[in-house]
N, C-alpha and C. Protein backbone atom coordinates (compact mmCIF):
# COMPACT_ATOMS: atom_id res chain seq x y z
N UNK A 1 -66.95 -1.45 -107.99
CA UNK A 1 -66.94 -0.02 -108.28
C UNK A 1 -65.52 0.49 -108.51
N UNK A 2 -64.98 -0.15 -108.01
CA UNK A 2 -63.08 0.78 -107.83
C UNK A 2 -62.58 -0.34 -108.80
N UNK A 3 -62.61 -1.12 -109.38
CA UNK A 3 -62.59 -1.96 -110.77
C UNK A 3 -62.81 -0.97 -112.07
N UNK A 4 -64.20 -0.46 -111.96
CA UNK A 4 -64.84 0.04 -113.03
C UNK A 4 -64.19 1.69 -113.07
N UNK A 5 -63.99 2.24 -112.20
CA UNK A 5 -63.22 3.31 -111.84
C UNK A 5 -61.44 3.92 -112.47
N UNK A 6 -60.62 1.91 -111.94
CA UNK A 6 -59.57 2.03 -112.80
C UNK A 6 -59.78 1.92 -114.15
N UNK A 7 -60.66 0.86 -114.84
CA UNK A 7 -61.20 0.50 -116.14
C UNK A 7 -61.16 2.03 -117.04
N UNK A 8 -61.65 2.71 -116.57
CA UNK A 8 -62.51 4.33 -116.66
C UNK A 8 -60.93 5.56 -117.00
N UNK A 9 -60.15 5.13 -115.79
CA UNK A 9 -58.86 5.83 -116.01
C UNK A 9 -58.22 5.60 -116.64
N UNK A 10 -57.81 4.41 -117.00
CA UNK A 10 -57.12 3.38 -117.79
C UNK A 10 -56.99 4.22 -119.24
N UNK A 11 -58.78 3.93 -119.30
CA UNK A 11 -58.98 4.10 -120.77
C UNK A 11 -58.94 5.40 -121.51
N UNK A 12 -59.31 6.37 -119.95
CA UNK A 12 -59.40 7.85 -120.46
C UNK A 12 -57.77 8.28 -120.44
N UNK A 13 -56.54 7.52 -119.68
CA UNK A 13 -55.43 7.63 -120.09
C UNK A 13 -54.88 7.53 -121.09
N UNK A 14 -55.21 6.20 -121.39
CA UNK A 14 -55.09 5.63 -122.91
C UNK A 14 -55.45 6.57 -124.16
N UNK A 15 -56.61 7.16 -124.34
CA UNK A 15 -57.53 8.12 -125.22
C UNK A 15 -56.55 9.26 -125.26
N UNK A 16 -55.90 9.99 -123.90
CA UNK A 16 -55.56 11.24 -123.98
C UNK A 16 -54.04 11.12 -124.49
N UNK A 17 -53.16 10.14 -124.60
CA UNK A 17 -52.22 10.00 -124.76
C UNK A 17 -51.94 9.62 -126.10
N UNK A 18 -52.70 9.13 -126.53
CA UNK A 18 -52.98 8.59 -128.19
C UNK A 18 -53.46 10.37 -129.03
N UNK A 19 -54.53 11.03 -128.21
CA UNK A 19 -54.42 12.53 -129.06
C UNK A 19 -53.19 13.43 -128.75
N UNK A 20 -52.31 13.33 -127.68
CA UNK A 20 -51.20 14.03 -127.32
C UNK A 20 -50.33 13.59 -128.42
N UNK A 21 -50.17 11.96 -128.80
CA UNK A 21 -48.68 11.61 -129.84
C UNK A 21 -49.47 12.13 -131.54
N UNK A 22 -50.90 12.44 -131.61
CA UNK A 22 -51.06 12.59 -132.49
C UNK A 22 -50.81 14.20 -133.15
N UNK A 23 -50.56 14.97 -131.97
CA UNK A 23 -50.58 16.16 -132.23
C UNK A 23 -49.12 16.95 -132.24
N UNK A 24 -48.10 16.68 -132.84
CA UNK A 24 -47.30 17.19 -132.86
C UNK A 24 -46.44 18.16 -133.96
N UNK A 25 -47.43 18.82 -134.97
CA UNK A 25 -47.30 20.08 -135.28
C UNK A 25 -47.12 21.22 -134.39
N UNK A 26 -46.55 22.23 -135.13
CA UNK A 26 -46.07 23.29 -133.61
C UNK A 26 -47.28 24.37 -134.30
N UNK A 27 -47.72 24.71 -132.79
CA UNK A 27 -48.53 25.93 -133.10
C UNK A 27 -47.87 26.96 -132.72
N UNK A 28 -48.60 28.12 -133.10
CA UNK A 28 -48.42 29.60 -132.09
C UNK A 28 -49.40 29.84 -131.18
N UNK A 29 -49.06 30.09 -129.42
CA UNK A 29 -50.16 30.56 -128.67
C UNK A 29 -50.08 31.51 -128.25
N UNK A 30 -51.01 32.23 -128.05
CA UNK A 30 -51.06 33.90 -127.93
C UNK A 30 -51.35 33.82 -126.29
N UNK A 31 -50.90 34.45 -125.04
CA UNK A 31 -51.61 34.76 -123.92
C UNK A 31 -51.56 36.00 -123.60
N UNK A 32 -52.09 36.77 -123.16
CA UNK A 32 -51.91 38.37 -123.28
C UNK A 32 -50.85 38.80 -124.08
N UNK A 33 -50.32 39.36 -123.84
CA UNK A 33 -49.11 39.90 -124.73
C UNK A 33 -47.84 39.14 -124.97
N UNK A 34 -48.32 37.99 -124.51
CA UNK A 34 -47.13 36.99 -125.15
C UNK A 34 -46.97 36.30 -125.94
N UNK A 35 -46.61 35.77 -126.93
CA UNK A 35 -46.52 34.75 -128.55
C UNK A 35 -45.54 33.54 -128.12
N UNK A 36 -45.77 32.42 -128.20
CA UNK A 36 -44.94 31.01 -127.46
C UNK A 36 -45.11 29.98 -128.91
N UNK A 37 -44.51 29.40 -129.46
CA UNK A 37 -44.33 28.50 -130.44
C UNK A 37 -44.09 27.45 -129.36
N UNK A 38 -45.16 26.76 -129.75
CA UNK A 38 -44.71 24.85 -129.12
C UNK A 38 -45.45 24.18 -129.78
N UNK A 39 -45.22 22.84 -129.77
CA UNK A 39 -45.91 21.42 -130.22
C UNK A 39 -47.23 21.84 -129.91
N UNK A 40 -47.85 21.43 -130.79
CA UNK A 40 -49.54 21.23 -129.96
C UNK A 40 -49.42 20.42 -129.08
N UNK A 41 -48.66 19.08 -128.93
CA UNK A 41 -48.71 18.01 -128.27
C UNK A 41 -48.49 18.75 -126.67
N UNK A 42 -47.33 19.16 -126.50
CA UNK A 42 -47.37 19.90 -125.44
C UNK A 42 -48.14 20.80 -124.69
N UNK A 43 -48.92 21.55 -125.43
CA UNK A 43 -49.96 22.42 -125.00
C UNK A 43 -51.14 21.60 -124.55
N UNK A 44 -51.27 20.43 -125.20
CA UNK A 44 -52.65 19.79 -124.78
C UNK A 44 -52.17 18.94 -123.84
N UNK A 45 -51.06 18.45 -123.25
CA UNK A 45 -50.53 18.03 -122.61
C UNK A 45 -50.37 19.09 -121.02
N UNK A 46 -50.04 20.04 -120.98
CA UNK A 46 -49.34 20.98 -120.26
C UNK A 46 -51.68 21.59 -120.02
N UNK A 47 -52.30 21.51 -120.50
CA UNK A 47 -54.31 22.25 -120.52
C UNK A 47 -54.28 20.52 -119.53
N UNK A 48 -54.20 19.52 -120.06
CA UNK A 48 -54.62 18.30 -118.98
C UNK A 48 -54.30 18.44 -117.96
N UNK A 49 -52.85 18.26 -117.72
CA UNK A 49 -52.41 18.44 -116.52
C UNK A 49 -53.29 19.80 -115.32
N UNK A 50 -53.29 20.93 -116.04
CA UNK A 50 -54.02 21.70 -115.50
C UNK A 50 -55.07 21.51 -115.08
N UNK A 51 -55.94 20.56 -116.05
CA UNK A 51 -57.09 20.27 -115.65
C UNK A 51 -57.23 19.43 -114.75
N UNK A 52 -56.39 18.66 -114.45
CA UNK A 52 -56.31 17.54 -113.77
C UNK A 52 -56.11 17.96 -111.85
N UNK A 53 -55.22 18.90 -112.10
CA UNK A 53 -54.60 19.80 -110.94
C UNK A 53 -55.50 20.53 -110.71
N UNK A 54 -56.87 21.21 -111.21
CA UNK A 54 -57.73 22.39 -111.13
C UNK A 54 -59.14 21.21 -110.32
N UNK A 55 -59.20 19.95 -110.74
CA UNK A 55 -60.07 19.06 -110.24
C UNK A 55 -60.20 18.75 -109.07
N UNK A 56 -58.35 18.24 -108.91
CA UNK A 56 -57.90 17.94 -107.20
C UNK A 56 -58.25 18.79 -106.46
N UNK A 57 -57.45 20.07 -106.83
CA UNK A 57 -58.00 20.95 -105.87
C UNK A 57 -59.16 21.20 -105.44
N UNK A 58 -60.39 21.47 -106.39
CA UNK A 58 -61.79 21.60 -106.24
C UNK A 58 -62.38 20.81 -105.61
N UNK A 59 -62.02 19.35 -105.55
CA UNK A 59 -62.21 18.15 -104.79
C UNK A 59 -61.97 18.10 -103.32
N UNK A 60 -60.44 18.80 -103.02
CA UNK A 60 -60.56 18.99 -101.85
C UNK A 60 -60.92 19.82 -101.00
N UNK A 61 -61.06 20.85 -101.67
CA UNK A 61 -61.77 22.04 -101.28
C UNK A 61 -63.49 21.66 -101.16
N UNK A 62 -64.18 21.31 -101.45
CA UNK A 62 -65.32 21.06 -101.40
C UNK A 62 -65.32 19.74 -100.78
N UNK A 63 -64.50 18.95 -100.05
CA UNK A 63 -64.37 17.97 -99.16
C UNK A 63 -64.48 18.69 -97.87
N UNK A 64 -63.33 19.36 -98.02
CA UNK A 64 -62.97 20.43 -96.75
C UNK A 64 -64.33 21.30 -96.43
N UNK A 65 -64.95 21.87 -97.40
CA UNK A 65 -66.31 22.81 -96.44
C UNK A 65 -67.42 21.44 -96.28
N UNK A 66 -67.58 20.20 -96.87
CA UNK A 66 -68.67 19.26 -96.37
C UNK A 66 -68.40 18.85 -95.33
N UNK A 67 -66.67 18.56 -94.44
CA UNK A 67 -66.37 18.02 -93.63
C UNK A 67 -66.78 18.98 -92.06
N UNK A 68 -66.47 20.19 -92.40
CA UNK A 68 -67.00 21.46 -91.10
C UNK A 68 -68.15 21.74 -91.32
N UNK A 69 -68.92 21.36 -92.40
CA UNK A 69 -70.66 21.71 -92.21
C UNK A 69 -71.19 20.45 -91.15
N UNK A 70 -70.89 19.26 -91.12
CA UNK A 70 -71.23 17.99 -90.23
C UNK A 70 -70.82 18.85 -88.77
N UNK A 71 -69.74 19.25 -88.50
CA UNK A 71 -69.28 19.52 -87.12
C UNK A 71 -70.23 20.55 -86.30
């Protein structure tokens, strides 16, 4: 299982890093009232990470209330 797991990361590393070098036209991004020129590469780079960081957390947070519902 923890074979097939790294296999899994590996590859979904591999995948996301291959559309990150492919994307390096610069866009414009709008966030409320702000206008930011960057690489796309960066932006989809800078949304992963987030996502990645928005997972952990949720992970441990929902570790944390299964662990005091047992007690």
């Amino acid at each position: 299982m923890n074979r097939a797991k790294l296999i899994g990361a590996l590859a979904a590393a591999a995948l996301s890093l291959i559309v990150i070098l492919q994307n390096t036209q610069t866009v414009e991004t709008r966030f409320f009232f702000f206008k930011v020129a960057m690489p796309n590469a960066i932006l989809i780079a800078l949304a992963l990470l987030i996502g990645i960081f928005m997972g952990i957390l949720f992970s441990l947070i929902m570790s944390k209330n299964r662990s005091q519902k047992k007690k």
